[in-house]
C-alpha atoms as a PDB file:
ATOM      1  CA  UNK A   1     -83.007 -70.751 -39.733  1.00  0.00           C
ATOM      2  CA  UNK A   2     -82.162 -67.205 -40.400  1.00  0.00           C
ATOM      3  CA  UNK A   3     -83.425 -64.228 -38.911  1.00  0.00           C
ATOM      4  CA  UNK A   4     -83.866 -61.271 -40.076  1.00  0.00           C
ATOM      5  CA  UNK A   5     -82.208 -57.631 -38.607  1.00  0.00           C
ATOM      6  CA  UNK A   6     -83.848 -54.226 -39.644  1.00  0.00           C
ATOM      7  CA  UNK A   7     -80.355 -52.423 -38.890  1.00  0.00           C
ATOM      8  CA  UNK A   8     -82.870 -49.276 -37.578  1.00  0.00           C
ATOM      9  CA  UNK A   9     -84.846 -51.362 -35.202  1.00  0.00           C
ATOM     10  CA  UNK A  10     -84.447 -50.186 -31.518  1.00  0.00           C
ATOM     11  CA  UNK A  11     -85.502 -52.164 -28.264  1.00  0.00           C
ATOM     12  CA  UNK A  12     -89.038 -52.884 -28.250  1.00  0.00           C
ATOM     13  CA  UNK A  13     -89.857 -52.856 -31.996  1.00  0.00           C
ATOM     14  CA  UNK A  14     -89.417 -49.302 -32.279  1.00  0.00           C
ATOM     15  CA  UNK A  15     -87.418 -47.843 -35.555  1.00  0.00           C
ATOM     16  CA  UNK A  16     -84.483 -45.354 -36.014  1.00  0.00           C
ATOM     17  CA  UNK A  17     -84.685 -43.113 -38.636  1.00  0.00           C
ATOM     18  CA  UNK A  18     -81.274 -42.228 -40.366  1.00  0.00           C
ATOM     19  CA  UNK A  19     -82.095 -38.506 -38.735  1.00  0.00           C
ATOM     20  CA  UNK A  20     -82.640 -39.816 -35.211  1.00  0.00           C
ATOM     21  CA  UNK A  21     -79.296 -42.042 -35.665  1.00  0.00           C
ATOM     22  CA  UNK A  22     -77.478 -39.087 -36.852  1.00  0.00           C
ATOM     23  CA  UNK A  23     -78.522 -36.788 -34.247  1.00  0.00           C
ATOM     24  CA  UNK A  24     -77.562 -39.283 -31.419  1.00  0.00           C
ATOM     25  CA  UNK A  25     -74.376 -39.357 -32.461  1.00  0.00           C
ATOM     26  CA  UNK A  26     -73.937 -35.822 -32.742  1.00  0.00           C
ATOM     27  CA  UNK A  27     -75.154 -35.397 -29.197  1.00  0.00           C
ATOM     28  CA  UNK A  28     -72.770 -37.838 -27.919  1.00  0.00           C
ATOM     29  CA  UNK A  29     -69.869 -36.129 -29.710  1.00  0.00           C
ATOM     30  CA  UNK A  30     -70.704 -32.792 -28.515  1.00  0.00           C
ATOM     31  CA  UNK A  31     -70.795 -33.777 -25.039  1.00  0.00           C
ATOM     32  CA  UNK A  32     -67.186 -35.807 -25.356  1.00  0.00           C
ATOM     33  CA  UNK A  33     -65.485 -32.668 -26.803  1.00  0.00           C
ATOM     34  CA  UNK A  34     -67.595 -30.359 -23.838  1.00  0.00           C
ATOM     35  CA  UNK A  35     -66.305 -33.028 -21.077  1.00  0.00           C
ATOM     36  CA  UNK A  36     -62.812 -33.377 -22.692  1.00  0.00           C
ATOM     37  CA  UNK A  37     -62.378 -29.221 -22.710  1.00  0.00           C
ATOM     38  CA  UNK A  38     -63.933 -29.370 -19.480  1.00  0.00           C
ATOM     39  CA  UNK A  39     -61.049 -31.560 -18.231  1.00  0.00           C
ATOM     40  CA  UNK A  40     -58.215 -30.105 -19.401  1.00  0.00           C
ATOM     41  CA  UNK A  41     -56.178 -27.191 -17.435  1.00  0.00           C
ATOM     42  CA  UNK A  42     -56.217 -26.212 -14.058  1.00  0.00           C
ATOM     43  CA  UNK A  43     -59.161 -26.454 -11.712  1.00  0.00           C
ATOM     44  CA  UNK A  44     -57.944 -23.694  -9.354  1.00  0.00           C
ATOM     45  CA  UNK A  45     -55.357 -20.873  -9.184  1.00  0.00           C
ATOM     46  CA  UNK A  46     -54.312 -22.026  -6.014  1.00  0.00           C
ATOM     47  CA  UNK A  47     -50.392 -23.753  -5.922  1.00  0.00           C
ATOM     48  CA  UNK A  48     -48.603 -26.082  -3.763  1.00  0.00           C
ATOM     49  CA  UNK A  49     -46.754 -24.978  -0.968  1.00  0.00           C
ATOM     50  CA  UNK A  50     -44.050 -26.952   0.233  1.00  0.00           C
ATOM     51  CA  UNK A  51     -40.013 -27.063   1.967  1.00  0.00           C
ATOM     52  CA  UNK A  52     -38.075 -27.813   5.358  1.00  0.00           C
ATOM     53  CA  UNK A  53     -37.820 -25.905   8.477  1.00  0.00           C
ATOM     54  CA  UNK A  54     -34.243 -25.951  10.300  1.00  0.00           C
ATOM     55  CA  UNK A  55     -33.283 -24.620  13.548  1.00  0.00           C
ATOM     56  CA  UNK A  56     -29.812 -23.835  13.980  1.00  0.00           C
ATOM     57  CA  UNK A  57     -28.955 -26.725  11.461  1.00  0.00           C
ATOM     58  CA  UNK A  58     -31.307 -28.947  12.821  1.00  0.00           C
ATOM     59  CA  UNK A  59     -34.675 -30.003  11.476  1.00  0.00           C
ATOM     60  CA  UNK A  60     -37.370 -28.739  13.415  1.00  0.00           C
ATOM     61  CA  UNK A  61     -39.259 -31.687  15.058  1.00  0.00           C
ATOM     62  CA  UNK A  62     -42.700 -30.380  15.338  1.00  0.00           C
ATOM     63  CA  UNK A  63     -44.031 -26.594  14.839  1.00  0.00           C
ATOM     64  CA  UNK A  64     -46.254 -25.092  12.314  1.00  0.00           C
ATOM     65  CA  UNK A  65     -45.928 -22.251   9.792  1.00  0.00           C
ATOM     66  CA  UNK A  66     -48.624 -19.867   7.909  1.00  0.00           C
ATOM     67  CA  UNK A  67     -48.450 -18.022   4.900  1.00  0.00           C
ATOM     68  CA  UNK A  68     -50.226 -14.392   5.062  1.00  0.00           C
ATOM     69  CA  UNK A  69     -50.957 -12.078   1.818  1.00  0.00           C
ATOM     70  CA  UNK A  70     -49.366  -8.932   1.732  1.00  0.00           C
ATOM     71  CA  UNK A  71     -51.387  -6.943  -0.731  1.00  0.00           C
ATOM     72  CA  UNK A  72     -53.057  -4.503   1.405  1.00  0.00           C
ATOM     73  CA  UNK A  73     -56.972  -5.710   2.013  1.00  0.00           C
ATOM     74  CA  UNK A  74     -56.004  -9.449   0.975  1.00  0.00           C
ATOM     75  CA  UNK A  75     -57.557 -11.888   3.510  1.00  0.00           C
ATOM     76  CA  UNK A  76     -55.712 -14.707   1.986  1.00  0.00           C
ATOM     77  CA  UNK A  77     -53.971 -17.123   4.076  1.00  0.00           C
ATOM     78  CA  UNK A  78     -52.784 -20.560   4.176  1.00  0.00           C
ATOM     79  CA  UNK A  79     -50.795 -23.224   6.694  1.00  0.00           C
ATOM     80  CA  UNK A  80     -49.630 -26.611   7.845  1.00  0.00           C
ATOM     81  CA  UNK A  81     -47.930 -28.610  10.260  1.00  0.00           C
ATOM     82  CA  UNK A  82     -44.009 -28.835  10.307  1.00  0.00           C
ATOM     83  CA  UNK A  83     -43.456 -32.316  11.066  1.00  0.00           C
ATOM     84  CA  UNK A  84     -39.520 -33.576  11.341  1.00  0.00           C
ATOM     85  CA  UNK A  85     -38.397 -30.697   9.401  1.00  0.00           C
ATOM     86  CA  UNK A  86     -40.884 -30.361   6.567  1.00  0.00           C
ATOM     87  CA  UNK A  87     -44.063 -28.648   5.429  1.00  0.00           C
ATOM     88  CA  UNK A  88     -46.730 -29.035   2.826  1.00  0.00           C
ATOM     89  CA  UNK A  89     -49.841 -26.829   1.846  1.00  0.00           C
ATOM     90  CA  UNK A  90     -51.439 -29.084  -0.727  1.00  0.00           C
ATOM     91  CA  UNK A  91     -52.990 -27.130  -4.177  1.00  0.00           C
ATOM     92  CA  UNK A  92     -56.433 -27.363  -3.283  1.00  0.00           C
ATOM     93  CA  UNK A  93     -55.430 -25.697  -0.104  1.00  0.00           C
ATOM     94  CA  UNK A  94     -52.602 -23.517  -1.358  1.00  0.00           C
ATOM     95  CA  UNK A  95     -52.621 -19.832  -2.830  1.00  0.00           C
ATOM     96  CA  UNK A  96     -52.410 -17.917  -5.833  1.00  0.00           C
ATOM     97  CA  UNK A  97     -49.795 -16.552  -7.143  1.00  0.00           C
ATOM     98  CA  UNK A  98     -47.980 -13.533  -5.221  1.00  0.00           C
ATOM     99  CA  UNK A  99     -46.377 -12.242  -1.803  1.00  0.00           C
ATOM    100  CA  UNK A 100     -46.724 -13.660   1.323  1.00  0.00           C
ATOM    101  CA  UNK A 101     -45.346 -12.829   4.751  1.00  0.00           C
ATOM    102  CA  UNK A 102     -44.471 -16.180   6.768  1.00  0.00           C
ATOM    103  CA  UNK A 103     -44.811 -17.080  10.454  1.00  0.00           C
ATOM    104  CA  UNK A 104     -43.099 -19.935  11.951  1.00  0.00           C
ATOM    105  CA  UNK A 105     -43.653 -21.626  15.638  1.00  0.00           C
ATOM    106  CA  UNK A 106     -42.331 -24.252  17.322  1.00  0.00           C
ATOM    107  CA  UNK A 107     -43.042 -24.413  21.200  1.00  0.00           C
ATOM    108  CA  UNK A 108     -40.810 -26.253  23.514  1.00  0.00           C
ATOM    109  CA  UNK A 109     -42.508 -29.470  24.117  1.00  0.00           C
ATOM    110  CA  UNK A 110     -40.417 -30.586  27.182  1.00  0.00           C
ATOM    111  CA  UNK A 111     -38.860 -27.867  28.332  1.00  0.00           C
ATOM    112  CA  UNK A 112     -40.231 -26.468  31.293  1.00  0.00           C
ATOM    113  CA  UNK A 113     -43.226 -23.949  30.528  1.00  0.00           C
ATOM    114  CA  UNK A 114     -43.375 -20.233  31.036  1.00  0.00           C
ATOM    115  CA  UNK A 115     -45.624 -17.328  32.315  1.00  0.00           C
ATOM    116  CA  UNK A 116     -47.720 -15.821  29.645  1.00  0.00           C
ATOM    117  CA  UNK A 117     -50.119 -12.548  30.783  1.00  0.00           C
ATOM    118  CA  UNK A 118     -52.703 -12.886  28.831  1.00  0.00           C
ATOM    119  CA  UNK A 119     -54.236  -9.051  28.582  1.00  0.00           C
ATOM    120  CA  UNK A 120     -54.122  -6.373  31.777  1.00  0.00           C
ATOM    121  CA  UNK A 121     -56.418  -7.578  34.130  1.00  0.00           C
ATOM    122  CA  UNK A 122     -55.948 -11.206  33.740  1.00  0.00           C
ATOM    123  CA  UNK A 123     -53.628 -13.667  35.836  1.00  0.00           C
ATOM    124  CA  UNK A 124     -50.884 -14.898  33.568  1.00  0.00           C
ATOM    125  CA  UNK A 125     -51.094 -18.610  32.326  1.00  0.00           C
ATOM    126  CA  UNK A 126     -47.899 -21.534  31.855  1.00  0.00           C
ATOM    127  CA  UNK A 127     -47.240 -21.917  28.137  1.00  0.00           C
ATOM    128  CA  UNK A 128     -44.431 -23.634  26.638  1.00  0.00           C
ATOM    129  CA  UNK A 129     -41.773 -21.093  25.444  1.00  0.00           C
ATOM    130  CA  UNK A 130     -41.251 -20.545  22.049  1.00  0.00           C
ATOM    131  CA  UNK A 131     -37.934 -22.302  20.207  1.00  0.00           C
ATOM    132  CA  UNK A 132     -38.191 -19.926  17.236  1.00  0.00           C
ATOM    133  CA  UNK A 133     -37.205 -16.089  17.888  1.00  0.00           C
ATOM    134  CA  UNK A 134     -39.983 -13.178  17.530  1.00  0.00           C
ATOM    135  CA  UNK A 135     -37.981 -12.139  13.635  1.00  0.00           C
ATOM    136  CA  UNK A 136     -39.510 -15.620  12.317  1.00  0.00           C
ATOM    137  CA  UNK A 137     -43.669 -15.196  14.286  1.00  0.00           C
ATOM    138  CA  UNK A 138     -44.480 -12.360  15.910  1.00  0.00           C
ATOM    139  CA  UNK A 139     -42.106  -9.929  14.604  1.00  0.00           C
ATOM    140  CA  UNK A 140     -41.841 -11.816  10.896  1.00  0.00           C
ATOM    141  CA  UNK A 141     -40.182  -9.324   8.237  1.00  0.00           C
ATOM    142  CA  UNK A 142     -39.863 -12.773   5.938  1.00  0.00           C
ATOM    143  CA  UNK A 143     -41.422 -13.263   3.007  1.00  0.00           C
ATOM    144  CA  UNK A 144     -42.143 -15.471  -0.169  1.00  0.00           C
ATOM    145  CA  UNK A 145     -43.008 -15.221  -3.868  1.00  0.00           C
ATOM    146  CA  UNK A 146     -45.549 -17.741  -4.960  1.00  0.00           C
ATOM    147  CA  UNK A 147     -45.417 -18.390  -8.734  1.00  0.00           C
ATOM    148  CA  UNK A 148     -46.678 -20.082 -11.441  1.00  0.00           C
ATOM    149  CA  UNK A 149     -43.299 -21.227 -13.194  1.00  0.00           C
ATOM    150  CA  UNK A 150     -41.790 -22.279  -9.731  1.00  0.00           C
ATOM    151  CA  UNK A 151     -42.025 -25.857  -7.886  1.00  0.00           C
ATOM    152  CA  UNK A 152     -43.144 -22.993  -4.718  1.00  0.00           C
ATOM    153  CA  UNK A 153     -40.442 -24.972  -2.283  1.00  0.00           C
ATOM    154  CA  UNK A 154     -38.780 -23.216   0.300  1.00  0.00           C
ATOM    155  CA  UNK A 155     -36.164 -24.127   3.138  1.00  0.00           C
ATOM    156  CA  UNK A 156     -35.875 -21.787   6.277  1.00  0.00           C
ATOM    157  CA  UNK A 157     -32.690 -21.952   7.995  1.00  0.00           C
ATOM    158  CA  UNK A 158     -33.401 -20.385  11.555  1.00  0.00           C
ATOM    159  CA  UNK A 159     -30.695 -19.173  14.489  1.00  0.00           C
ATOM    160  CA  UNK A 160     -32.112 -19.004  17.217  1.00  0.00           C
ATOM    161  CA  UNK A 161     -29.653 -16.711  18.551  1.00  0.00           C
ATOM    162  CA  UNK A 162     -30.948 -13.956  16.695  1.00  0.00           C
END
């Protein structure tokens, strides 16, 4: 027994016209190219921030470090742990392209702690001391150049004698 196919029939008897079938497929192509453009190229102009952390020659154990824009009224900032000597600001966390000024802590986790004043007024509170000198945090004259055609990985080679 042989059946036979009307090549236009749809699902529940209903018939394509040669216009209907040609404008589904258009659709569908126009959407592939739209979601194929749509993929292609970067979703943000944020970059990857990465590199090591050494204090006189060592690797820094634990500390963190933060990455602040230079451009006067820029707001832009970024950060990240320093574990065992190395850092990473992923992409989607990262920032675009230009200067930043860096900042780089790493308290004293066993050593014994130290008096801190907080503000005038104010009793002064035990805080561990600070393993990085004031040139690298509070005092930081160091900066970097984010770019586009670099991998954005840096290595900081602190003495903490100075």
């Amino acid at each position: 027994m042989q059946i036979a196919v009307d090549p236009y029939e749809c699902v529940e008897g209903k018939r394509w016209t040669r216009h209907s079938c040609r404008h589904l497929l258009a659709s569908h192509a126009a959407l592939l190219v739209t979601a194929l453009i749509a993929g292609c190229g970067p979703t943000t102009d944020r970059l990857g921030i990465r590199g090591e952390v050494r204090l006189d020659g060592e690797p820094i154990d634990a500390g963190s470090i933060s990455f602040n824009a230079i451009e006067a009224g820029a707001t832009l900032a970024a950060g990240a742990m320093i574990r065992e000597g190395e850092f990473e600001v992923p992409r989607l966390k990262g920032l675009p392209a230009g200067e930043y000024s860096v900042s780089i802590t790493a308290p004293d986790r066993v050593g014994p702690k130290v008096p801190v004043s907080p503000g005038p007024g104010y009793p002064p509170i035990m805080v561990a001391r600070e393993r990085v000198p004031p040139s690298y945090n509070i005092n930081s004259t160091h900066t970097i150049e984010l770019s586009e055609e670099s991998d954005n990985y840096f290595e900081f080679d602190i003495d903490s004698t100075k």
